[in-house]
PDB file of N, CA and C in Angstrom:
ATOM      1  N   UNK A   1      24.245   5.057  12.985  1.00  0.00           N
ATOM      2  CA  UNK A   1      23.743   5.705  11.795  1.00  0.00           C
ATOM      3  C   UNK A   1      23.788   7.219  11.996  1.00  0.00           C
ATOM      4  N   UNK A   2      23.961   8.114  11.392  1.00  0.00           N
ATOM      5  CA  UNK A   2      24.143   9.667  11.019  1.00  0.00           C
ATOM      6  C   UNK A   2      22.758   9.901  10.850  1.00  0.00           C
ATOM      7  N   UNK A   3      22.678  11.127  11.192  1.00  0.00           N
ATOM      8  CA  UNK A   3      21.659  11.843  10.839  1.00  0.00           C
ATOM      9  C   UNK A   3      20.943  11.846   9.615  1.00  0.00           C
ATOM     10  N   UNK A   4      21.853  12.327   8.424  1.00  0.00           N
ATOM     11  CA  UNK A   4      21.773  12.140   7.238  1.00  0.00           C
ATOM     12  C   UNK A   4      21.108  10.418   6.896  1.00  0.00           C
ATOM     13  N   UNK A   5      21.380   9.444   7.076  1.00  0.00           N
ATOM     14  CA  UNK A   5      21.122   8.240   6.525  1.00  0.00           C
ATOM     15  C   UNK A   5      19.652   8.091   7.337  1.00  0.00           C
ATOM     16  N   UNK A   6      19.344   8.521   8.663  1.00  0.00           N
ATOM     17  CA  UNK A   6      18.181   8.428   8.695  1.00  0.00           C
ATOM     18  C   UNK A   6      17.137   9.052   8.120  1.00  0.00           C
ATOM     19  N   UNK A   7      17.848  10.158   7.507  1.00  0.00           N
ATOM     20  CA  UNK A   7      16.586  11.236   6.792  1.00  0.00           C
ATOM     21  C   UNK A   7      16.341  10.815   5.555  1.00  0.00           C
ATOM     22  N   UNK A   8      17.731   9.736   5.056  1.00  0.00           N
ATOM     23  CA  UNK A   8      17.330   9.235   3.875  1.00  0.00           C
ATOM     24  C   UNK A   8      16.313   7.770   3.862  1.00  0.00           C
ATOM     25  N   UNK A   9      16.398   7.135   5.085  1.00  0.00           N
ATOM     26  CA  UNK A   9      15.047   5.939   5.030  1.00  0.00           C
ATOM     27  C   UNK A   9      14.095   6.871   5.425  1.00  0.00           C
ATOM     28  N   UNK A  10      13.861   8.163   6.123  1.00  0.00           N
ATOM     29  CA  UNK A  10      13.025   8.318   6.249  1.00  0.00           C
ATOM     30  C   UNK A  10      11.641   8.666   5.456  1.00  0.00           C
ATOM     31  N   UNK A  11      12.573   9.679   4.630  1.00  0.00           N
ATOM     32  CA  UNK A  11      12.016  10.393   3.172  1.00  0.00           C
ATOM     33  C   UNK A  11      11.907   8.784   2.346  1.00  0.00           C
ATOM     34  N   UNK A  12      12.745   8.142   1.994  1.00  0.00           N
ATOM     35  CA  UNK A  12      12.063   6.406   1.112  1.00  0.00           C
ATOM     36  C   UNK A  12      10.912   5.880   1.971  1.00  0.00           C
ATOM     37  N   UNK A  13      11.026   5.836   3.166  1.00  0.00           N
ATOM     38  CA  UNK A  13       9.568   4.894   3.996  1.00  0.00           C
ATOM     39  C   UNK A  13       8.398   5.485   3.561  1.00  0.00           C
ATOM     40  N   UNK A  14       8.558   6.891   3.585  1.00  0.00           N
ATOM     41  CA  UNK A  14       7.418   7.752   3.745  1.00  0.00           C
ATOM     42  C   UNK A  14       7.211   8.031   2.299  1.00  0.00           C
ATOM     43  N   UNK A  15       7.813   7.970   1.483  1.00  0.00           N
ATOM     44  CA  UNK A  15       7.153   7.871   0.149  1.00  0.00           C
ATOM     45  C   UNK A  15       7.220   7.133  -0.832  1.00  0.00           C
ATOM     46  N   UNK A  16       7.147   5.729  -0.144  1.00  0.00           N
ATOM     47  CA  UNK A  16       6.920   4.344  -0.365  1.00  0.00           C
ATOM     48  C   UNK A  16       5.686   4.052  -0.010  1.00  0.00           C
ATOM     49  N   UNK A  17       4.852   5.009   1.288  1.00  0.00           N
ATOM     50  CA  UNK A  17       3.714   4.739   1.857  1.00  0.00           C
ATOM     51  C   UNK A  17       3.172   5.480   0.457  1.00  0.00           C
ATOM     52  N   UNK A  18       3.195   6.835   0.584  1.00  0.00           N
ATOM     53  CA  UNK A  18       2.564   7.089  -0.535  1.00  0.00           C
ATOM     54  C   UNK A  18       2.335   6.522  -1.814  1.00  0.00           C
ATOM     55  N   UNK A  19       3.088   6.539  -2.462  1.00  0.00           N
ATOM     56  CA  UNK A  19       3.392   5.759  -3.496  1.00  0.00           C
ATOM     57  C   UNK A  19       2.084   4.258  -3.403  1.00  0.00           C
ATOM     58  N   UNK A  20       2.304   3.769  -2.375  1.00  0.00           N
ATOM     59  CA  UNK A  20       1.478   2.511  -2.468  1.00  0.00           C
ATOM     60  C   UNK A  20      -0.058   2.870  -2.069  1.00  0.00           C
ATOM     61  N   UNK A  21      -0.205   3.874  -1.308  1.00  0.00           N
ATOM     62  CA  UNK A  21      -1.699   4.516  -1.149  1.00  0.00           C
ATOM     63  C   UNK A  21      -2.443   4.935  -2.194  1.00  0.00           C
ATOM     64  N   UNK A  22      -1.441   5.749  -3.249  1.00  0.00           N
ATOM     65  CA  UNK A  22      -1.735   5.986  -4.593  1.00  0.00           C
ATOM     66  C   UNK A  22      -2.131   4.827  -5.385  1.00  0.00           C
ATOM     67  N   UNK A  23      -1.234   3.779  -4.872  1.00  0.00           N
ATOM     68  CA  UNK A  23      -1.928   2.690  -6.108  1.00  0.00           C
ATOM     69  C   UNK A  23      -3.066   2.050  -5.690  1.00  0.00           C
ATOM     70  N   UNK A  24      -3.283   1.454  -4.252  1.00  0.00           N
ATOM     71  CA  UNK A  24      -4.512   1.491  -4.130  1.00  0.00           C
ATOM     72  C   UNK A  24      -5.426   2.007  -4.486  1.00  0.00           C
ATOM     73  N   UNK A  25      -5.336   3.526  -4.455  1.00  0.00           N
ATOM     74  CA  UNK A  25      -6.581   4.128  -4.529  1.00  0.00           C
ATOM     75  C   UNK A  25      -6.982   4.299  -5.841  1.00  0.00           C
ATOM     76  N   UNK A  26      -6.085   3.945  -6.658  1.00  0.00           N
ATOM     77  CA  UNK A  26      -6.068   3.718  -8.122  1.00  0.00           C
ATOM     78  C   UNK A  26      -6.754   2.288  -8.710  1.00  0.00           C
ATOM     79  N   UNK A  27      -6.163   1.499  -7.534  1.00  0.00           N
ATOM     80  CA  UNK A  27      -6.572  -0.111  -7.631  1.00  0.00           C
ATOM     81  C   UNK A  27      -8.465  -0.066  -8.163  1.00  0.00           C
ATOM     82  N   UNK A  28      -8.455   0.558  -6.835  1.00  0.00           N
ATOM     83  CA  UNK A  28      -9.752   0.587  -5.637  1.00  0.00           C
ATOM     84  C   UNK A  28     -10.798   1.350  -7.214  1.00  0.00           C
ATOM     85  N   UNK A  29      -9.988   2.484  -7.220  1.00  0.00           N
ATOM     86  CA  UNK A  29     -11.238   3.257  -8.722  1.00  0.00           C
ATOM     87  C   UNK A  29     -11.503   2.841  -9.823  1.00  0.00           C
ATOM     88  N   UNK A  30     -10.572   1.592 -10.293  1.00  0.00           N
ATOM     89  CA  UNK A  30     -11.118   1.202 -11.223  1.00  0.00           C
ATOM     90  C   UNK A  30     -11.282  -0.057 -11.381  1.00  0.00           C
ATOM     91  N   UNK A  31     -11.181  -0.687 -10.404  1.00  0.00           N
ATOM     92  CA  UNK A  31     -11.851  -2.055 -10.172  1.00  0.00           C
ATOM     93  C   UNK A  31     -13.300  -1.493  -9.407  1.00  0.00           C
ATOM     94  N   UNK A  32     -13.534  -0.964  -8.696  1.00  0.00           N
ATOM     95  CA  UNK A  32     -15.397  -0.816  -8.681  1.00  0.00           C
ATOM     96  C   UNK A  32     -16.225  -0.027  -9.746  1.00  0.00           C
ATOM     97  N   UNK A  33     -16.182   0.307 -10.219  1.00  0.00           N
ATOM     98  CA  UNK A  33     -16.900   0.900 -11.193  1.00  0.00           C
ATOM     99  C   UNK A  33     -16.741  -0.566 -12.441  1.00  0.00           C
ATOM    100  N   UNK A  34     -15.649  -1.105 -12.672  1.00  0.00           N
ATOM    101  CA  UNK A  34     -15.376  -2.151 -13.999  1.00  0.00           C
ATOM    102  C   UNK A  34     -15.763  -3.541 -13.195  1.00  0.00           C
ATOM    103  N   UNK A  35     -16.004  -3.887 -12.178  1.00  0.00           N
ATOM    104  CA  UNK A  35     -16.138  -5.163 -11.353  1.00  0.00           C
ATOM    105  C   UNK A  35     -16.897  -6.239 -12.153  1.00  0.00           C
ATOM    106  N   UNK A  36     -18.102  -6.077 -12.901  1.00  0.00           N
ATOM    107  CA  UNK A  36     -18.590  -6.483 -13.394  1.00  0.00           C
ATOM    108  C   UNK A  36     -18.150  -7.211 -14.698  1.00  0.00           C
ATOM    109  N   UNK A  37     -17.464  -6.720 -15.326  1.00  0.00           N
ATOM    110  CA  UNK A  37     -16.814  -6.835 -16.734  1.00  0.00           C
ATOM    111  C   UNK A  37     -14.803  -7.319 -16.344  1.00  0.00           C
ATOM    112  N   UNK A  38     -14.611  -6.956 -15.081  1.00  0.00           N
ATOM    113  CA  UNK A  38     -13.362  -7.364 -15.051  1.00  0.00           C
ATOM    114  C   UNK A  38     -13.550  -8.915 -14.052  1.00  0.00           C
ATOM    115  N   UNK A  39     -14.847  -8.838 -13.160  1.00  0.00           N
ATOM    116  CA  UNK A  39     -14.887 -10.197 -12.780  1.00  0.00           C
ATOM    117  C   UNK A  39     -15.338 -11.736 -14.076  1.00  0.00           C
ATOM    118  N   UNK A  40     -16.187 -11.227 -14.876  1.00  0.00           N
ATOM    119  CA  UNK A  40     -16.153 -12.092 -16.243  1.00  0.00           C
ATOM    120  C   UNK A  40     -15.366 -12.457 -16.982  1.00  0.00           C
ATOM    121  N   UNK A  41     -14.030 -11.217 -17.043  1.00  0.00           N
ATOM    122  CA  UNK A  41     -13.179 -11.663 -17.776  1.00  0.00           C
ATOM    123  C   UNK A  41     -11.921 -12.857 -17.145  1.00  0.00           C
ATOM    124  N   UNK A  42     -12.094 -12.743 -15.775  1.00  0.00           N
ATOM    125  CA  UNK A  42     -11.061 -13.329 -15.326  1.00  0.00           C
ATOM    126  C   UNK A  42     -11.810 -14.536 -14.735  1.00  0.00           C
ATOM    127  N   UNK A  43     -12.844 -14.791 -14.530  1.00  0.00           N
ATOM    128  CA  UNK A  43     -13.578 -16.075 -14.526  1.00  0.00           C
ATOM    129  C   UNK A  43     -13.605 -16.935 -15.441  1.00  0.00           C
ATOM    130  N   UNK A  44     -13.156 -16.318 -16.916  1.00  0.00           N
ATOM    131  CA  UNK A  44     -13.722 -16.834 -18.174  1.00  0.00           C
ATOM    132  C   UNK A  44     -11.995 -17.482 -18.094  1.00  0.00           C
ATOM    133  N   UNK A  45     -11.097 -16.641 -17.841  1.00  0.00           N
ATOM    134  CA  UNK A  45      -9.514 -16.912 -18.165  1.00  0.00           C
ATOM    135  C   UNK A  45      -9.557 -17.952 -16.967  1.00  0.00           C
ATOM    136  N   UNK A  46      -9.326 -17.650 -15.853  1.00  0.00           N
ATOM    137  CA  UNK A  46      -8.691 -18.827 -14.978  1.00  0.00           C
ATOM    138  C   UNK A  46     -10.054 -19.380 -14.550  1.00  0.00           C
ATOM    139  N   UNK A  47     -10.564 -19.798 -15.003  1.00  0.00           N
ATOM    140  CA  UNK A  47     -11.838 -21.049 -14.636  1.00  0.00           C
ATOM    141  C   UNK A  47     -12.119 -20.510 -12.890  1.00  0.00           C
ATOM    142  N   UNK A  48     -12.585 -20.079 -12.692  1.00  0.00           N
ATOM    143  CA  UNK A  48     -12.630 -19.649 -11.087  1.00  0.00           C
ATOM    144  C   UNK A  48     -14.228 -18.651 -11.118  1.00  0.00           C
ATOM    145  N   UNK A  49     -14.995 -19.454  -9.680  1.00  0.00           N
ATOM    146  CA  UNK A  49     -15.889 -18.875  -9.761  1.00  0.00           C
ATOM    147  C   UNK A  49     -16.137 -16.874  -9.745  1.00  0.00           C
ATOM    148  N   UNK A  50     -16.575 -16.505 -10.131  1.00  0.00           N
ATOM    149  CA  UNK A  50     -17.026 -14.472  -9.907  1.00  0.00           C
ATOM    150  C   UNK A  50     -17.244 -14.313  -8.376  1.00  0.00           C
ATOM    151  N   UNK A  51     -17.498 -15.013  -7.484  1.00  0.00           N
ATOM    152  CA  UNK A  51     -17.642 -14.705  -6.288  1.00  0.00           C
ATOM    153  C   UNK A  51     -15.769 -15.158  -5.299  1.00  0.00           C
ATOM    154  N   UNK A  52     -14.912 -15.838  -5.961  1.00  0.00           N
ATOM    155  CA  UNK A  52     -13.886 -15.813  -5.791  1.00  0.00           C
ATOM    156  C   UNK A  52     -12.872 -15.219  -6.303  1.00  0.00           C
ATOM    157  N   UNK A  53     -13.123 -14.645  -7.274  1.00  0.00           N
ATOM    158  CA  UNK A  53     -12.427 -13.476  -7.834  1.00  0.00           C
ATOM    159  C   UNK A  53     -12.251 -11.856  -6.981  1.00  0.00           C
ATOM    160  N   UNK A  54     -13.949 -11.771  -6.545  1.00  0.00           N
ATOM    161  CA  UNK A  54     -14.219 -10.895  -5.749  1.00  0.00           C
ATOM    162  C   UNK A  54     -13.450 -11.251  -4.189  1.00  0.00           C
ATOM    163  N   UNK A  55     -13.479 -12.131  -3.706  1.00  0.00           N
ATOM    164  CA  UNK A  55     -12.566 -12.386  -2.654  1.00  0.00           C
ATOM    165  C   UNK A  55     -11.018 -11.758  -2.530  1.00  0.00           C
ATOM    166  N   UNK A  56     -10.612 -12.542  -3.924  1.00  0.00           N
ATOM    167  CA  UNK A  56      -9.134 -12.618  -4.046  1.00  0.00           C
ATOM    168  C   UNK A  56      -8.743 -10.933  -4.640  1.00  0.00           C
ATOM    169  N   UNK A  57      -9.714  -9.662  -5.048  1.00  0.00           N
ATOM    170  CA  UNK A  57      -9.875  -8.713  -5.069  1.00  0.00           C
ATOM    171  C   UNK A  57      -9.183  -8.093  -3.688  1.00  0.00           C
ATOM    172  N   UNK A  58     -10.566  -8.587  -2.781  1.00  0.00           N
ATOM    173  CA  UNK A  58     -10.760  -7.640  -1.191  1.00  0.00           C
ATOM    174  C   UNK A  58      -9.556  -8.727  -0.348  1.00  0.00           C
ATOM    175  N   UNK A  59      -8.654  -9.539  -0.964  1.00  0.00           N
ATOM    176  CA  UNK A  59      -7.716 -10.122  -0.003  1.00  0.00           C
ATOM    177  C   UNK A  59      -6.388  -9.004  -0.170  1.00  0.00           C
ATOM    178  N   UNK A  60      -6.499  -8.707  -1.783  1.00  0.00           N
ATOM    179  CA  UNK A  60      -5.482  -8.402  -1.962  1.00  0.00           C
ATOM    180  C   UNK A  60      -5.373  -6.648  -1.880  1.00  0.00           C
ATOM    181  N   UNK A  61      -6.499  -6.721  -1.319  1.00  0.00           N
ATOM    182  CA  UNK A  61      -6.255  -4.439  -1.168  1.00  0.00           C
ATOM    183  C   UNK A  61      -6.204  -4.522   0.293  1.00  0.00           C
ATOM    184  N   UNK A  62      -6.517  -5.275   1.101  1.00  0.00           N
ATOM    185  CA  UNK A  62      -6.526  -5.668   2.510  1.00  0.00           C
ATOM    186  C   UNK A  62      -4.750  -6.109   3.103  1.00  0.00           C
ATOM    187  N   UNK A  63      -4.187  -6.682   2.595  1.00  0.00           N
ATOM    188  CA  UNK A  63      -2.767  -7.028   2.818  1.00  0.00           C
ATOM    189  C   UNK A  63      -2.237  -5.905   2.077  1.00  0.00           C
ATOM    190  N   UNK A  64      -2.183  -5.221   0.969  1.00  0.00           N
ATOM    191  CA  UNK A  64      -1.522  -4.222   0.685  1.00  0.00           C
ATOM    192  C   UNK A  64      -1.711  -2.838   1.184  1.00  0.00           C
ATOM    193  N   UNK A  65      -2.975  -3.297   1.720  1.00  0.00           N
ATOM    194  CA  UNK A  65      -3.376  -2.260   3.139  1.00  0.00           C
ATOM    195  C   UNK A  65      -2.023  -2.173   4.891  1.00  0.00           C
ATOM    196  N   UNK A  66      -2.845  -3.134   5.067  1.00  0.00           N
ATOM    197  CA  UNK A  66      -1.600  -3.359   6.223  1.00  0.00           C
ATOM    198  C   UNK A  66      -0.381  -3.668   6.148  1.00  0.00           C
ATOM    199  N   UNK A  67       0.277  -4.004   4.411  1.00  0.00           N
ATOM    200  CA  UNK A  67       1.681  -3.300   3.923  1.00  0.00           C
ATOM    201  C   UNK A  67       1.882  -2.134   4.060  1.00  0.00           C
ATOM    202  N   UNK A  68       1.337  -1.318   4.018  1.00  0.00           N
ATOM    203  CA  UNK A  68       1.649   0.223   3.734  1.00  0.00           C
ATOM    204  C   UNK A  68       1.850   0.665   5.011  1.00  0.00           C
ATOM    205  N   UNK A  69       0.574   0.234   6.020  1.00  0.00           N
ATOM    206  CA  UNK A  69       0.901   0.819   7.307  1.00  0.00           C
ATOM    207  C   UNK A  69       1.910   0.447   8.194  1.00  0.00           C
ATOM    208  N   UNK A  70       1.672  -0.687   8.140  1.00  0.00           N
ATOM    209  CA  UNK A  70       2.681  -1.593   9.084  1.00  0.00           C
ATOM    210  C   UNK A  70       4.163  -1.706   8.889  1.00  0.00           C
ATOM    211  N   UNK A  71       4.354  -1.849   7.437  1.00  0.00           N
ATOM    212  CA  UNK A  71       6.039  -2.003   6.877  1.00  0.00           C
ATOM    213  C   UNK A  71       6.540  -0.838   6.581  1.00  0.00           C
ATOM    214  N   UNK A  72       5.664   0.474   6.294  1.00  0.00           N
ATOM    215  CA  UNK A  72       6.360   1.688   5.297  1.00  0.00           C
ATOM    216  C   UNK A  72       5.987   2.610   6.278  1.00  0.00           C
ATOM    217  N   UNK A  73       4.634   3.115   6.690  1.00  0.00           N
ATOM    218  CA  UNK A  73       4.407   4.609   7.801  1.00  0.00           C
ATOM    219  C   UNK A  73       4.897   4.489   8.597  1.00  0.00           C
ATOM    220  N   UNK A  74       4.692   3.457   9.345  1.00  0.00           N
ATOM    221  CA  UNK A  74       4.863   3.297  11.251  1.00  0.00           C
ATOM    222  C   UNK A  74       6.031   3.632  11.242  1.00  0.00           C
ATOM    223  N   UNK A  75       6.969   2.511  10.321  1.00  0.00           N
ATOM    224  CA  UNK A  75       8.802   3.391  10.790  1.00  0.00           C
ATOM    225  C   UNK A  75       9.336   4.354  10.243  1.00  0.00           C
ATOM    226  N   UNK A  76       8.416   4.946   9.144  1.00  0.00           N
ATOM    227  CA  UNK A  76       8.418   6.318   8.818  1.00  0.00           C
ATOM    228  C   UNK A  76       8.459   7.278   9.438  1.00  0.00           C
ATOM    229  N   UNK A  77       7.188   7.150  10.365  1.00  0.00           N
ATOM    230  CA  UNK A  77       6.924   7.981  11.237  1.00  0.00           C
ATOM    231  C   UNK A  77       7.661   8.005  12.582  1.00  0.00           C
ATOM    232  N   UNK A  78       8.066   7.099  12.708  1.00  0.00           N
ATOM    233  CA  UNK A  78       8.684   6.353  13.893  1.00  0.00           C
ATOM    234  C   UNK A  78      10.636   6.773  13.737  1.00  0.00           C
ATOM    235  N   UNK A  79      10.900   7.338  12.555  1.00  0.00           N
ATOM    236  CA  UNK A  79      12.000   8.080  11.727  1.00  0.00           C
ATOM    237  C   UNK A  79      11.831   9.137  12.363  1.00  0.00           C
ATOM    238  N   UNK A  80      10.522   9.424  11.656  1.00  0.00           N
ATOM    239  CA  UNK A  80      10.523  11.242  11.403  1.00  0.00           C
ATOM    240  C   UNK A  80      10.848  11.762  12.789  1.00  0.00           C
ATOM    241  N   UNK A  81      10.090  10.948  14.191  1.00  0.00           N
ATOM    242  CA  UNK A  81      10.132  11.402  15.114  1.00  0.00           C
ATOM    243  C   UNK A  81      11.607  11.244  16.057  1.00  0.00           C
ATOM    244  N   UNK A  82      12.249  10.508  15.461  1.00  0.00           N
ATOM    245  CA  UNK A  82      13.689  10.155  15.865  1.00  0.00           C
ATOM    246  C   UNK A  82      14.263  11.364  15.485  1.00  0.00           C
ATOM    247  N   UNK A  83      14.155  11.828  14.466  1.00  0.00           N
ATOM    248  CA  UNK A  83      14.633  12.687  14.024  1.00  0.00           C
ATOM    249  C   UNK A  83      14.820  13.930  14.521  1.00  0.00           C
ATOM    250  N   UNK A  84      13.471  14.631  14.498  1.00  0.00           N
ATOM    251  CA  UNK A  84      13.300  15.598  15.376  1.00  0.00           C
ATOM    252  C   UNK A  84      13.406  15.911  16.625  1.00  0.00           C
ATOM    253  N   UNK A  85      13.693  14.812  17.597  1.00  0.00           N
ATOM    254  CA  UNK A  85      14.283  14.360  18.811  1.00  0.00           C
ATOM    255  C   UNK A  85      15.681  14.793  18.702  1.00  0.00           C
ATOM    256  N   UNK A  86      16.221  14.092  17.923  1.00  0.00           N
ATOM    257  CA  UNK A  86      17.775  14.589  17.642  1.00  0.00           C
ATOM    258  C   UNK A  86      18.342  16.117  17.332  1.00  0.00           C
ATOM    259  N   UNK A  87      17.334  16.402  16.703  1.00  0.00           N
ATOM    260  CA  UNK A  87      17.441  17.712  16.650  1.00  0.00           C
ATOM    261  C   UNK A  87      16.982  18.995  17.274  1.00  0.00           C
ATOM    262  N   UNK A  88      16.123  18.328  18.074  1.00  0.00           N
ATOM    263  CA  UNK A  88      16.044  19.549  19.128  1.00  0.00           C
ATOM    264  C   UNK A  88      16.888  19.203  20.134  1.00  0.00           C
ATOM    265  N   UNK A  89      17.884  18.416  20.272  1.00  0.00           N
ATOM    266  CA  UNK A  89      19.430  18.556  21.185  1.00  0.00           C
ATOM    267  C   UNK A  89      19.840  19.310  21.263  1.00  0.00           C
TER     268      UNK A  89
END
């Protein structure tokens, strides 16, 4: 691989992390403040208790958690530093 093609996964990994941190944290702001009114509504739709809703909430910011780090920064970062290795040759 060229230089160039690594700078181009690098710059996509790394703002793929972002990108998905953003939505979390987007997730995250308006599902706690609405929890109340968005756990009723989706209890009422898929027959499922409010205390499993809340689960399937904190399952799913938890795996899209350790998506971000694990699949998108680490070899981001793990890029970036290839990179700069190469270039101080």
């Amino acid at each position: 691989m060229t230089l160039d093609s690594l700078r181009l996964w690098r710059n996509i990994l790394l703002r793929s992390a972002a990108l998905c941190y953003a939505f979390l944290l987007l997730t995250a702001l308006i599902w706690l403040p609405l929890s109340d009114t968005w756990t009723g509504l989706t209890s009422r739709w898929y027959h499922i208790a409010p205390e499993t809703v809340h689960n399937i909430v904190i399952y799913f910011l938890s795996v899209a958690k350790f998506f971000a780090i694990f699949v998108l920064l680490i070899p981001g970062l793990a890029l970036h530093w290839t990179i700069k290795r190469e270039m101080a040759k």
